[in-house]
C-alpha atoms as a PDB file:
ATOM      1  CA  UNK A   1      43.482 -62.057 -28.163  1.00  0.00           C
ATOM      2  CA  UNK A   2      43.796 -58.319 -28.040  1.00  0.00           C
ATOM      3  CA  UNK A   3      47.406 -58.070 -28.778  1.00  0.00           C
ATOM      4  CA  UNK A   4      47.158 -59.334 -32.206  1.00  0.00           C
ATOM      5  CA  UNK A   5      44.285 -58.204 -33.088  1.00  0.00           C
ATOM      6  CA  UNK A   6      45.427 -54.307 -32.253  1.00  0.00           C
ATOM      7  CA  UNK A   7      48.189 -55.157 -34.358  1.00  0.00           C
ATOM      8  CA  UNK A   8      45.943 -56.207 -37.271  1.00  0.00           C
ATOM      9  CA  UNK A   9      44.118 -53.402 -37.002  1.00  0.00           C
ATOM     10  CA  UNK A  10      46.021 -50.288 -37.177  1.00  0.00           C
ATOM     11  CA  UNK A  11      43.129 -48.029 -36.899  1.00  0.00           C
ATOM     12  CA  UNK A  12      42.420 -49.463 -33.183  1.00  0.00           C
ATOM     13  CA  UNK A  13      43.697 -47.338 -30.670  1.00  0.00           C
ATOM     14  CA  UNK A  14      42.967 -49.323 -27.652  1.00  0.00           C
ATOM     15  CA  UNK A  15      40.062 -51.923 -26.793  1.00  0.00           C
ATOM     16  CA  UNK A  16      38.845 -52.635 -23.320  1.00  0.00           C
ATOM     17  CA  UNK A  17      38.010 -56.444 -22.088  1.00  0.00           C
ATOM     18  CA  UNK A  18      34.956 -56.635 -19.794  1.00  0.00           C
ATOM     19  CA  UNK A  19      31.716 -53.930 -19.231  1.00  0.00           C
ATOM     20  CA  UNK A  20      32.350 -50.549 -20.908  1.00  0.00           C
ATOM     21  CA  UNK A  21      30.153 -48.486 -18.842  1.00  0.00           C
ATOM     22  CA  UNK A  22      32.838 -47.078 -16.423  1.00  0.00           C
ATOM     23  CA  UNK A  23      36.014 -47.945 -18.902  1.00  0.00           C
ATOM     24  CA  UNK A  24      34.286 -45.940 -21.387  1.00  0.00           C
ATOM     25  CA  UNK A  25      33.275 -43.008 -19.360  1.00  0.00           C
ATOM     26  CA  UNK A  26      36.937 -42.821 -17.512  1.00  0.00           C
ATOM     27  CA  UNK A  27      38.388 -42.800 -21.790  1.00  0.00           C
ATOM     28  CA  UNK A  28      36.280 -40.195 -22.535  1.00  0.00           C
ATOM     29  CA  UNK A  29      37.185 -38.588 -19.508  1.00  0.00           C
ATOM     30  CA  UNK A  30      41.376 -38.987 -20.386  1.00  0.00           C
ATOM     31  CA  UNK A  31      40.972 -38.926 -23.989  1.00  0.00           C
ATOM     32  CA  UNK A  32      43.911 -36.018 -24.066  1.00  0.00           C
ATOM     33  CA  UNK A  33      45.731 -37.727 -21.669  1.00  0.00           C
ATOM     34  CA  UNK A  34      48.245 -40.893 -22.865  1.00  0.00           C
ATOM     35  CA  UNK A  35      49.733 -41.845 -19.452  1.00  0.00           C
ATOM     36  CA  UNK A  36      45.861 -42.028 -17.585  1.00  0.00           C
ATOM     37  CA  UNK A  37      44.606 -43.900 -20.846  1.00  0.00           C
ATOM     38  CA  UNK A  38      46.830 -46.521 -19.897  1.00  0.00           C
ATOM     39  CA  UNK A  39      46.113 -46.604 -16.360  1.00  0.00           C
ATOM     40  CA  UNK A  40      42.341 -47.512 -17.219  1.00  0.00           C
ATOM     41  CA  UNK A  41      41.140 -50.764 -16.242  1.00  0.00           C
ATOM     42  CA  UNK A  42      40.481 -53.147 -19.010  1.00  0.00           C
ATOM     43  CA  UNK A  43      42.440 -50.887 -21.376  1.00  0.00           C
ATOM     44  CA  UNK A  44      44.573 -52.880 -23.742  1.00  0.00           C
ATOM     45  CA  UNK A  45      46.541 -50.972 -26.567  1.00  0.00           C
ATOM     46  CA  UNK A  46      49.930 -50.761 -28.224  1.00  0.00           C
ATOM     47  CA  UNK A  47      51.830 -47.438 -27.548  1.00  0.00           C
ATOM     48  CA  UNK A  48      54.865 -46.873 -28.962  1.00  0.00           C
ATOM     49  CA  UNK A  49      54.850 -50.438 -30.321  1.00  0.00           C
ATOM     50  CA  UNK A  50      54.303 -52.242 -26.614  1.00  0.00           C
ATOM     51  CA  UNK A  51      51.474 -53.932 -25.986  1.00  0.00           C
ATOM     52  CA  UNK A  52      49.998 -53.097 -22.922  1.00  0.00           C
ATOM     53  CA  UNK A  53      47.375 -55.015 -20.837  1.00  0.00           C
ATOM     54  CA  UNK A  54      45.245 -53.536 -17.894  1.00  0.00           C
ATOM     55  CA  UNK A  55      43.292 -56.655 -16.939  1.00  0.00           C
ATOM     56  CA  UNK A  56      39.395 -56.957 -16.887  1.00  0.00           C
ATOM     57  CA  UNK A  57      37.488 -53.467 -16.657  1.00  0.00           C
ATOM     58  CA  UNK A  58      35.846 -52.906 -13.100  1.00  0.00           C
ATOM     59  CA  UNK A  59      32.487 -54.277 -12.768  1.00  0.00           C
ATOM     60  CA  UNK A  60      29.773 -51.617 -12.387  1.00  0.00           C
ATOM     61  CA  UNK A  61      28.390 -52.053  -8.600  1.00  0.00           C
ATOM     62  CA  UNK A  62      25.844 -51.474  -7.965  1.00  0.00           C
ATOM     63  CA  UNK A  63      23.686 -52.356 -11.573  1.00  0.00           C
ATOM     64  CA  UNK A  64      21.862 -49.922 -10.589  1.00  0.00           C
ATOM     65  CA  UNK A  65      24.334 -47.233 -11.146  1.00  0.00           C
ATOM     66  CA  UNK A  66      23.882 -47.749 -14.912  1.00  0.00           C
ATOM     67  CA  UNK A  67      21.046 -45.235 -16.259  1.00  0.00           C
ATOM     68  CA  UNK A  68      18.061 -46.740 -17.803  1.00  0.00           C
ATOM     69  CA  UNK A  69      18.321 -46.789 -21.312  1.00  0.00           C
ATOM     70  CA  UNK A  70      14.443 -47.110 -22.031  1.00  0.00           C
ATOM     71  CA  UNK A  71      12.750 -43.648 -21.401  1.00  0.00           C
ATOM     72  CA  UNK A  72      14.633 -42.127 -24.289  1.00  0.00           C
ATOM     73  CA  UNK A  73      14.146 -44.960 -26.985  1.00  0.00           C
ATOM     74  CA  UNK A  74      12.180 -43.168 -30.090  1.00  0.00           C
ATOM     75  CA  UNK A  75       8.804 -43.832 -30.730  1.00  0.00           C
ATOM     76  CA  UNK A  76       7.111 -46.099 -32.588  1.00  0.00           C
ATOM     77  CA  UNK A  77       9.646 -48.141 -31.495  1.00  0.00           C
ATOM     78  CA  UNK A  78      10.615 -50.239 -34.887  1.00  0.00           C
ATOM     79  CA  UNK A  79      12.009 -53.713 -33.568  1.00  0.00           C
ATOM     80  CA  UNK A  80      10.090 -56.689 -33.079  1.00  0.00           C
ATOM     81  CA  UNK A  81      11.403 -57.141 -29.588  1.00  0.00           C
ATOM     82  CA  UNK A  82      13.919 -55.394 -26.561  1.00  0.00           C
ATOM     83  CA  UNK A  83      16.093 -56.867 -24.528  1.00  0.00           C
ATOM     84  CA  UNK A  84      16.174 -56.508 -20.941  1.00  0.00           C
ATOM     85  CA  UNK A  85      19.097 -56.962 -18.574  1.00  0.00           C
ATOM     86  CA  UNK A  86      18.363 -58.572 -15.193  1.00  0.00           C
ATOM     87  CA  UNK A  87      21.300 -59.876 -14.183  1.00  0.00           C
ATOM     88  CA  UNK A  88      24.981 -59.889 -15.661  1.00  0.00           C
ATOM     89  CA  UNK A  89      27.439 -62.840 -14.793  1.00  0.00           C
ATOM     90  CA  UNK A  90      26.690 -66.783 -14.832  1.00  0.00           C
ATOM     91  CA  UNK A  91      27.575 -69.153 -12.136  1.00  0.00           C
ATOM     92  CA  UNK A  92      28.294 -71.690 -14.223  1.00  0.00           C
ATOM     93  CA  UNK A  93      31.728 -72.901 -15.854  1.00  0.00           C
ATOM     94  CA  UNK A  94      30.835 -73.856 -19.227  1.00  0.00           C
ATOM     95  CA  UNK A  95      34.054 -73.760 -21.692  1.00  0.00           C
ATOM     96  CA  UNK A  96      32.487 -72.313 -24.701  1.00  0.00           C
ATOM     97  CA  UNK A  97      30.752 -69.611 -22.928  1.00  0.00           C
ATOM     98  CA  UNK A  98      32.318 -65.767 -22.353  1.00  0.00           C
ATOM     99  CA  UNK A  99      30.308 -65.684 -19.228  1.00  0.00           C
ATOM    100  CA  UNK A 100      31.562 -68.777 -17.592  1.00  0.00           C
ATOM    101  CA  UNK A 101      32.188 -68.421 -13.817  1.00  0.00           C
ATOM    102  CA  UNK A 102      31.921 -64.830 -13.131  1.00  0.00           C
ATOM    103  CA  UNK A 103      30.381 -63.001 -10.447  1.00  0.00           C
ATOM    104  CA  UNK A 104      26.506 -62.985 -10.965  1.00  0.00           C
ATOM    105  CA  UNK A 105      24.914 -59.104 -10.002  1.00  0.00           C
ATOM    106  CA  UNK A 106      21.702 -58.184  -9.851  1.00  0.00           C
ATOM    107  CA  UNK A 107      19.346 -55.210 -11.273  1.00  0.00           C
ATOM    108  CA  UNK A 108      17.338 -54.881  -7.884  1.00  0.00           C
ATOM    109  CA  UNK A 109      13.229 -55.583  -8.356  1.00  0.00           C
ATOM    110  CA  UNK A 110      12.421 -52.052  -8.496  1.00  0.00           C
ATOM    111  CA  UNK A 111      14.740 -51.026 -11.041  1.00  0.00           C
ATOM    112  CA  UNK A 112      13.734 -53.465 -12.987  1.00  0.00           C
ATOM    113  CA  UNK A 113       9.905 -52.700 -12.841  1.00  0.00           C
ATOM    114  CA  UNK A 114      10.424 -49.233 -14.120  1.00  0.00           C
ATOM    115  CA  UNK A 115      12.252 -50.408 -17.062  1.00  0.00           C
ATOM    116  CA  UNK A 116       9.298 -52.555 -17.826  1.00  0.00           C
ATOM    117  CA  UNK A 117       7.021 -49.614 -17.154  1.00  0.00           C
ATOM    118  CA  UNK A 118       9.443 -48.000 -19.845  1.00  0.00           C
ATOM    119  CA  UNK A 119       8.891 -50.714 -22.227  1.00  0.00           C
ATOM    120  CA  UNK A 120       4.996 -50.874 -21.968  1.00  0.00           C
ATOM    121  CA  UNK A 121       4.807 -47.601 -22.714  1.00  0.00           C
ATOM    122  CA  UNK A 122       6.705 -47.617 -25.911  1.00  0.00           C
ATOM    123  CA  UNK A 123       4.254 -50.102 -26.950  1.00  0.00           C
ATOM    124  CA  UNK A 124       6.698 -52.613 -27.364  1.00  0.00           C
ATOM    125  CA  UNK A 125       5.310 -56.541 -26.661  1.00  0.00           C
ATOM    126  CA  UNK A 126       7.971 -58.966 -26.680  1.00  0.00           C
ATOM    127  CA  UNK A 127      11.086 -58.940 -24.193  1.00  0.00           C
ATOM    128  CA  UNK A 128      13.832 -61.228 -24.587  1.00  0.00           C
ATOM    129  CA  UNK A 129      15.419 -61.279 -20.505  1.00  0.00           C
ATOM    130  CA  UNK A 130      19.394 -61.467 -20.933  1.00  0.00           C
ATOM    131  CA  UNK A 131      19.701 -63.436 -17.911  1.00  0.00           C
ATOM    132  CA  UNK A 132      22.555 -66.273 -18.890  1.00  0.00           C
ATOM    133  CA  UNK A 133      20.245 -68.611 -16.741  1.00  0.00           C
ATOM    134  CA  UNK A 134      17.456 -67.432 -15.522  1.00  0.00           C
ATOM    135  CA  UNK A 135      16.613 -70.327 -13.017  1.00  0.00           C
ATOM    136  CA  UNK A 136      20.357 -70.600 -11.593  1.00  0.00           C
ATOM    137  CA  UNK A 137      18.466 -69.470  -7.910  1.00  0.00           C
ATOM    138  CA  UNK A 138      14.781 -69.749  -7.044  1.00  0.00           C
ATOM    139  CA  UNK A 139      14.975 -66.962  -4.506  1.00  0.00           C
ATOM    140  CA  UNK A 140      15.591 -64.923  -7.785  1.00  0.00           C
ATOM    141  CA  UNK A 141      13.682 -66.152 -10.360  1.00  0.00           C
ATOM    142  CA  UNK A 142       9.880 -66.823  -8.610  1.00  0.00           C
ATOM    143  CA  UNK A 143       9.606 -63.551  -7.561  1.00  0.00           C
ATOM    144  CA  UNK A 144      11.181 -62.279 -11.462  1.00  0.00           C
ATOM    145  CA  UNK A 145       8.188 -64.522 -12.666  1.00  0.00           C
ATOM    146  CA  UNK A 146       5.339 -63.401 -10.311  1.00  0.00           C
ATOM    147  CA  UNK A 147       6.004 -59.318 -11.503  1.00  0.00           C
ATOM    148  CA  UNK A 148       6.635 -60.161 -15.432  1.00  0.00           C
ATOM    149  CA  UNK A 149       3.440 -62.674 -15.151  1.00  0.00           C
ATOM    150  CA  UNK A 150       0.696 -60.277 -12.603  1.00  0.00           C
ATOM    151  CA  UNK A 151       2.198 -56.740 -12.911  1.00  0.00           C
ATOM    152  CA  UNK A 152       2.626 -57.033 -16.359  1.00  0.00           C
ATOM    153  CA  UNK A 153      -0.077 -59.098 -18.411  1.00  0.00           C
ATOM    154  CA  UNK A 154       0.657 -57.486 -22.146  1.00  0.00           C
ATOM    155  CA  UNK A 155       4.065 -58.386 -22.341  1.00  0.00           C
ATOM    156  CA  UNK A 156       5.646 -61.607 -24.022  1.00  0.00           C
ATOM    157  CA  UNK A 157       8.731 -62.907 -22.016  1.00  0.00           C
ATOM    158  CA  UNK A 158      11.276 -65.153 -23.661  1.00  0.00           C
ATOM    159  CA  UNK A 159      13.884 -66.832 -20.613  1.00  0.00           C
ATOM    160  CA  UNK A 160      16.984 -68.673 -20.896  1.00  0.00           C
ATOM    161  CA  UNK A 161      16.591 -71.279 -18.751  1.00  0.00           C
ATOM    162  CA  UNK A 162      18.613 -74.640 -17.574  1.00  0.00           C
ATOM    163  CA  UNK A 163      16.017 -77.773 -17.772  1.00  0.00           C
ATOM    164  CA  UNK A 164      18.307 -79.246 -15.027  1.00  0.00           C
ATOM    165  CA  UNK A 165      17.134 -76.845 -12.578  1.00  0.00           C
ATOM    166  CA  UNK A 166      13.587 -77.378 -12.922  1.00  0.00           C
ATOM    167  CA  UNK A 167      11.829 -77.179  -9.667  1.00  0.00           C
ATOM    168  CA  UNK A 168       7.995 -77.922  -8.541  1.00  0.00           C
ATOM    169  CA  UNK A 169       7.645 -74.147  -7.538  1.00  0.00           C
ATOM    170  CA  UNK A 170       9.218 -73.065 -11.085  1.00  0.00           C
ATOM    171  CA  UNK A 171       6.333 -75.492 -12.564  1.00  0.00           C
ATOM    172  CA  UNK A 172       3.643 -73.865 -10.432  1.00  0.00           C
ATOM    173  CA  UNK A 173       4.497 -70.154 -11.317  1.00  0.00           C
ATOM    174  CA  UNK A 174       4.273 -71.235 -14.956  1.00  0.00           C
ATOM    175  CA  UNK A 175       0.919 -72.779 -14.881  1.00  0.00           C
ATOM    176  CA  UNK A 176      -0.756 -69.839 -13.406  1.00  0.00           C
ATOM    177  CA  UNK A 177       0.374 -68.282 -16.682  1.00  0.00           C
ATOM    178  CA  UNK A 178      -1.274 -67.343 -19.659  1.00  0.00           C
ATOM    179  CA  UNK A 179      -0.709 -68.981 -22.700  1.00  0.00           C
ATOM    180  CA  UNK A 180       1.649 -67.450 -25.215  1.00  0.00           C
ATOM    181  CA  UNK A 181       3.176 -65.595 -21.792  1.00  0.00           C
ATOM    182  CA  UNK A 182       6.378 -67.173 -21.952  1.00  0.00           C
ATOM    183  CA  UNK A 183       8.828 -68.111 -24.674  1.00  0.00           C
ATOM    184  CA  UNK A 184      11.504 -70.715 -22.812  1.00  0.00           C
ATOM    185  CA  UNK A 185      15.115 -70.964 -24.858  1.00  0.00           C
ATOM    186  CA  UNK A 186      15.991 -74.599 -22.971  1.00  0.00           C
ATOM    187  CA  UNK A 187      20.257 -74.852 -23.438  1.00  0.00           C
ATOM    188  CA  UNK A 188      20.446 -78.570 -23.806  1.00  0.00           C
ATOM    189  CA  UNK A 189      23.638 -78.327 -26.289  1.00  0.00           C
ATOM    190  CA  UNK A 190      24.139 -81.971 -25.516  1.00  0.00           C
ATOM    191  CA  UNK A 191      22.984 -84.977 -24.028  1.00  0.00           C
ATOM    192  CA  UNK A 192      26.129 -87.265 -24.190  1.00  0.00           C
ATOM    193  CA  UNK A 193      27.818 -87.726 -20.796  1.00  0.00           C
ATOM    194  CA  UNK A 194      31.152 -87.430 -22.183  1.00  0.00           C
ATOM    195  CA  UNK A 195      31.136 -84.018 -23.794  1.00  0.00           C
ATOM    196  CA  UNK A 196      29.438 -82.711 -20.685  1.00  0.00           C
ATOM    197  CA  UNK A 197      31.982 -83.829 -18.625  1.00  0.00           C
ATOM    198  CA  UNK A 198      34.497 -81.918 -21.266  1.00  0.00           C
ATOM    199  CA  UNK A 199      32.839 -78.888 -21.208  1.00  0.00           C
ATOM    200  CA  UNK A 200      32.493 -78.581 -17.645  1.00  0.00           C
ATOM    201  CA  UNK A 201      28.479 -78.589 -17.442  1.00  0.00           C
ATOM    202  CA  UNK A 202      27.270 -78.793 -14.235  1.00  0.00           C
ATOM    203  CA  UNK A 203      24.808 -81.531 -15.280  1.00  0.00           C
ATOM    204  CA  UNK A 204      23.201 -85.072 -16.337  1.00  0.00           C
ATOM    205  CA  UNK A 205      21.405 -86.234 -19.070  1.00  0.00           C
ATOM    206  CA  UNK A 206      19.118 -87.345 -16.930  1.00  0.00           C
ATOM    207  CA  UNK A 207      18.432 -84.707 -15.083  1.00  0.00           C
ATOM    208  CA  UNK A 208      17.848 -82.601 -18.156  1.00  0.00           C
ATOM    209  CA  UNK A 209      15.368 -84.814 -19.488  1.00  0.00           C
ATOM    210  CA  UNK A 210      13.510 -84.999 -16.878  1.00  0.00           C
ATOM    211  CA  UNK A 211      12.899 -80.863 -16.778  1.00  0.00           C
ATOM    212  CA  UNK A 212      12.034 -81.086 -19.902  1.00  0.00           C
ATOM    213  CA  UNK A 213       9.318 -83.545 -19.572  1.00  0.00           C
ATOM    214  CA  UNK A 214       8.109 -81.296 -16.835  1.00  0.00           C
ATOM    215  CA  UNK A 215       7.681 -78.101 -18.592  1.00  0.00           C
ATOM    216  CA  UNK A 216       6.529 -80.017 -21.957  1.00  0.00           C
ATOM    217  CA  UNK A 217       3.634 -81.118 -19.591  1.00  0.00           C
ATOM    218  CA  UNK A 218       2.906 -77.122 -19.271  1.00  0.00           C
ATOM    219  CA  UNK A 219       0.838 -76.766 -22.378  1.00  0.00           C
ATOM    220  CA  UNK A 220       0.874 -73.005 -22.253  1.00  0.00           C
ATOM    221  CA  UNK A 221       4.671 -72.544 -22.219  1.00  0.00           C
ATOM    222  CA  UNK A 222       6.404 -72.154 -25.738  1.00  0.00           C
ATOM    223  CA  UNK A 223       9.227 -74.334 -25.831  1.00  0.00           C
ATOM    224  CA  UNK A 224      12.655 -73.917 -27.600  1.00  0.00           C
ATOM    225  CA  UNK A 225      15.111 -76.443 -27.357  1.00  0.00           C
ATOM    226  CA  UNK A 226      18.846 -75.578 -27.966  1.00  0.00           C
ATOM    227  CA  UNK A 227      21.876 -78.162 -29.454  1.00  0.00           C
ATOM    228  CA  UNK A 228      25.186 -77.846 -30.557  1.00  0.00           C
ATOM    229  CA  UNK A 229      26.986 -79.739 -32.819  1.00  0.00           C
ATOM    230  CA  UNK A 230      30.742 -79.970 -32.802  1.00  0.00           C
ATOM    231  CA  UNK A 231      31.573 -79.745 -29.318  1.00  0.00           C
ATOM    232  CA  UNK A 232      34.639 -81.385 -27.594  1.00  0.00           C
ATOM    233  CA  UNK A 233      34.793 -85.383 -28.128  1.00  0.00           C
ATOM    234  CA  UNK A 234      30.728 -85.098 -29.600  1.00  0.00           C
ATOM    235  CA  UNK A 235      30.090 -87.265 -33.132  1.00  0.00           C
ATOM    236  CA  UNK A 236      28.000 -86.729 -35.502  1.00  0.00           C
ATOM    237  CA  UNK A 237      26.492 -89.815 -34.606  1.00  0.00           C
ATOM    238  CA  UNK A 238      25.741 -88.349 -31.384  1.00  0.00           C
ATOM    239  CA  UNK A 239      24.195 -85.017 -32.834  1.00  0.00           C
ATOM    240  CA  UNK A 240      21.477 -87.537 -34.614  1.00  0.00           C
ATOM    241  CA  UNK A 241      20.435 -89.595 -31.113  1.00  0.00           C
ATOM    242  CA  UNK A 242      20.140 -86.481 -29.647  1.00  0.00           C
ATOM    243  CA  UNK A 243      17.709 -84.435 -32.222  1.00  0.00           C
ATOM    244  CA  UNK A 244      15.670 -88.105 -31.661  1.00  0.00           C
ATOM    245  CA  UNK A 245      15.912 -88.104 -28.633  1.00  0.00           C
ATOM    246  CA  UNK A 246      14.470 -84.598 -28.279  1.00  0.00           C
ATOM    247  CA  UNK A 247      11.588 -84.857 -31.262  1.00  0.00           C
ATOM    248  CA  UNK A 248      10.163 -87.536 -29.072  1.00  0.00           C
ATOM    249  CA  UNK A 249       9.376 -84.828 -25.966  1.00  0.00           C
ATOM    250  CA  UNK A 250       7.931 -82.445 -28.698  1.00  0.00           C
ATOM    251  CA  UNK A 251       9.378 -79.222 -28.411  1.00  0.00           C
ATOM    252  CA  UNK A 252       8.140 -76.318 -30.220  1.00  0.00           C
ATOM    253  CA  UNK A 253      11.328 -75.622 -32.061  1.00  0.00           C
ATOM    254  CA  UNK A 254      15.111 -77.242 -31.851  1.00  0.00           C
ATOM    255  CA  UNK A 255      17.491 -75.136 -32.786  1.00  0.00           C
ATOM    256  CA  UNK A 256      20.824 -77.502 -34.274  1.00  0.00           C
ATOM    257  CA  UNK A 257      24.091 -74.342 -34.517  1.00  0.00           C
ATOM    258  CA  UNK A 258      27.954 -75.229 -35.398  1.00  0.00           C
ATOM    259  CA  UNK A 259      29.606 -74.512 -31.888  1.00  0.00           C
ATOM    260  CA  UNK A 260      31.560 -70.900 -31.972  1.00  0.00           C
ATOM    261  CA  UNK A 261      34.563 -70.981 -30.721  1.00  0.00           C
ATOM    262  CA  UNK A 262      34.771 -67.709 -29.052  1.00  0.00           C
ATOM    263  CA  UNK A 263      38.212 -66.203 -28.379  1.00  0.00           C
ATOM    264  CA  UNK A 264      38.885 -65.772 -24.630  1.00  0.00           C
ATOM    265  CA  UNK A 265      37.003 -68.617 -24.007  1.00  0.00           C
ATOM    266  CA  UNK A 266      38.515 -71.780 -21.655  1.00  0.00           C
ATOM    267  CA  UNK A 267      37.693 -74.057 -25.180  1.00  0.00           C
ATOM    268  CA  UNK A 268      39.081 -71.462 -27.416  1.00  0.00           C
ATOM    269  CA  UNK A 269      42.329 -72.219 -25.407  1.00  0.00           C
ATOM    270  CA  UNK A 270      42.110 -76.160 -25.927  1.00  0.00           C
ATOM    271  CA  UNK A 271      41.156 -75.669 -29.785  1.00  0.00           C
ATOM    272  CA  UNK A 272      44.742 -77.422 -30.282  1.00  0.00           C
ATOM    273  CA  UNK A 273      44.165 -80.658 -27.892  1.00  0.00           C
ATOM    274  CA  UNK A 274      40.745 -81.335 -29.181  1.00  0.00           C
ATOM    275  CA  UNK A 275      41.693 -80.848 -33.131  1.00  0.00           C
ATOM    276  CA  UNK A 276      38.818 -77.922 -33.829  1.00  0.00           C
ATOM    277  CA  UNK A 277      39.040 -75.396 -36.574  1.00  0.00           C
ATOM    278  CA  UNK A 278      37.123 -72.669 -36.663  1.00  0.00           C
ATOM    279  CA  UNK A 279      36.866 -69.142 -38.558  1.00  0.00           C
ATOM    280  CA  UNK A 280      38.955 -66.449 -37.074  1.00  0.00           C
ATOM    281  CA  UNK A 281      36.499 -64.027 -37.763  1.00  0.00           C
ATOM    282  CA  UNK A 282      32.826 -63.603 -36.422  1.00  0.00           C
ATOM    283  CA  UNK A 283      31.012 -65.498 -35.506  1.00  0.00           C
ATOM    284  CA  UNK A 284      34.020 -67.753 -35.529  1.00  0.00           C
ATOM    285  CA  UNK A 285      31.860 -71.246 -36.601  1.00  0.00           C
END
C-alpha cells in the first residue's frame, strides 16, 4: 500500500519494502542524486506526481554481512530483555503473516555465539530469538538448542515454536534443560480445521495437540500458548472450544489477540471476500 500512503503523507519522500540494510546504505549513498534514488531496489516514491515502484529491496547475503549490533549497546543496559536474530524468512505460507513464504537465511553458528558473548557481557538475562519458527528444521534448531542451553547457562531463551513440529529429539534437548531455561511462545491461533485450511497453515489439529501434550509433559519448559480470534470463516463459538480446549493441557499463559490485518499481507488482500474490517492504522485490529 505504498502508493497511497506516500500520498497521505506528504512529508514521505520515498519508503522502501523489504530489509533496509543495503536499501538504506545505497540512499544514503545517492541522497543528492534523484535519478539513482529511483533506481534503488525496494524504493517506492512519488516524483513529480508518479508513483514509482522498485520491487522488494535485495536480501542481505550473506547475514553475516550485517555488523553486530551488540558490542556498542550502552551499559547498564536498561531493557528487560534483547532480541536476537537467527534467522530471517519463514517457510511457511500463512495469510496473515508478512513473512509468509520467503526465503529462510541463516546467521551462521559462530556469528551467532559472539553476539551472545555480546549479550552476556552487557549483563543482560533474557533473549527473545526472532526466529518466525524456530523448529521449521531439526538440523537447525538441535544444534541452536545445545549452544543457548551448555555454552550459555545464565541466559533465559524465549522461542517461537510450531507444536506441530514437535519431534522426540526436540523433547530430549529440552529435558536436559534447566528449569526456567526456556520460555516457548506455541502459535496455535486456531484449532478449527476450516480456518486452517483458509489461512493456508501447514497443519492439523491433531497434530498440534499432540506437541503440545508433549512439551506440557516437560515440567521445566515455560509454556505460552498463542490464539487468534477473528480469523477467516472462525466464530466466536469456536474461539470459546478452543480456550477449553487448551485450559485442559495447562499452559502457563494463553494469550487470546484480535487478528491484525497487516497490509501487504495475502489476507489483507481477501479482507473484501471474507467481510473483515479492520483499523487502517497500526496495529490495524
Amino acid at each position: 500500500d505504498n502508493r497511497a500512503f506516500l500520498a497521505a503523507e506528504p512529508a514521505v519522500d520515498l519508503v522502501v519494502r523489504g530489509e533496509g540494510e543495503g536499501a538504506f546504505t545505497a540512499i544514503l549513498s545517492h541522497a543528492d542524486d534523484a535519478v539513482a534514488l529511483g533506481r534503488i531496489p525496494g524504493v517506492c516514491r512519488l516524483a513529480n506526481g508518479v508513483y514509482e515502484d522498485n520491487g522488494i529491496a535485495t536480501p542481505i547475503e550473506p547475514l553475516d554481512a550485517i555488523p553486530s549490533s551488540y558490542a556498542g549497546l550502552p551499559t547498564p543496559f536498561k531493557r528487560p530483555f534483547i532480541l536476537l536474530e537467527t534467522t530471517r524468512g519463514c517457510a511457511n505460507a500463512c495469510s496473515f503473516c508478512t513473512s509468509a513464504g520467503t526465503p529462510v537465511r541463516s546467521f551462521s553458528m559462530e556469528r551467532i555465539r559472539s553476539d551472545l558473548r555480546s549479550i552476556r557481557e552487557l549483563g543482560i538475562h533474557d533473549v527473545r530469538v526472532a526466529d518466525r519458527t524456530f523448529n521449521d528444521r531439526s538440523a537447525r534448531c538441535l544444534p541452536l538448542l545445545r549452544l543457548f542451553r551448555d555454552e550459555f547457562p545464565e541466559l533465559r531463551f524465549h522461542l517461537e515454536m510450531d507444536p506441530a513440529r514437535v519431534t522426540p529429539a526436540l523433547l530430549r534437548e529440552f529435558e536436559a534443560a534447566a528449569p526456567g531455561r526456556f520460555h516457548l511462545e506455541v502459535g496455535v491461533q486456531s484449532l478449527s480445521a476450516q480456518v486452517l485450511r483458509n489461512l493456508g497453515r501447514q497443519t492439523t489439529a491433531a497434530r498440534t495437540l499432540n506437541g503440545l501434550r508433549a512439551l506440557r509433559a516437560i515440567r521445566n519448559l515455560q509454556l505460552h500458548v498463542d490464539l487468534i480470534a477473528g480469523l477467516p470463516g472462525g466464530t466466536l463459538q469456536q474461539v470459546w472450544s478452543d480456550l477449553l480446549t487448551l485450559s485442559t493441557l495447562g499452559p502457563d499463559e494463553i494469550q487470546l489477540e484480535l487478528l491484525k490485518l497487516l497490509p501487504g499481507t495475502r489476507l489483507a488482500a481477501e479482507a473484501r471476500n471474507w467481510g473483515m474490517v479492520a483499523a487502517p492504522e497500526p496495529p490495524y485490529e
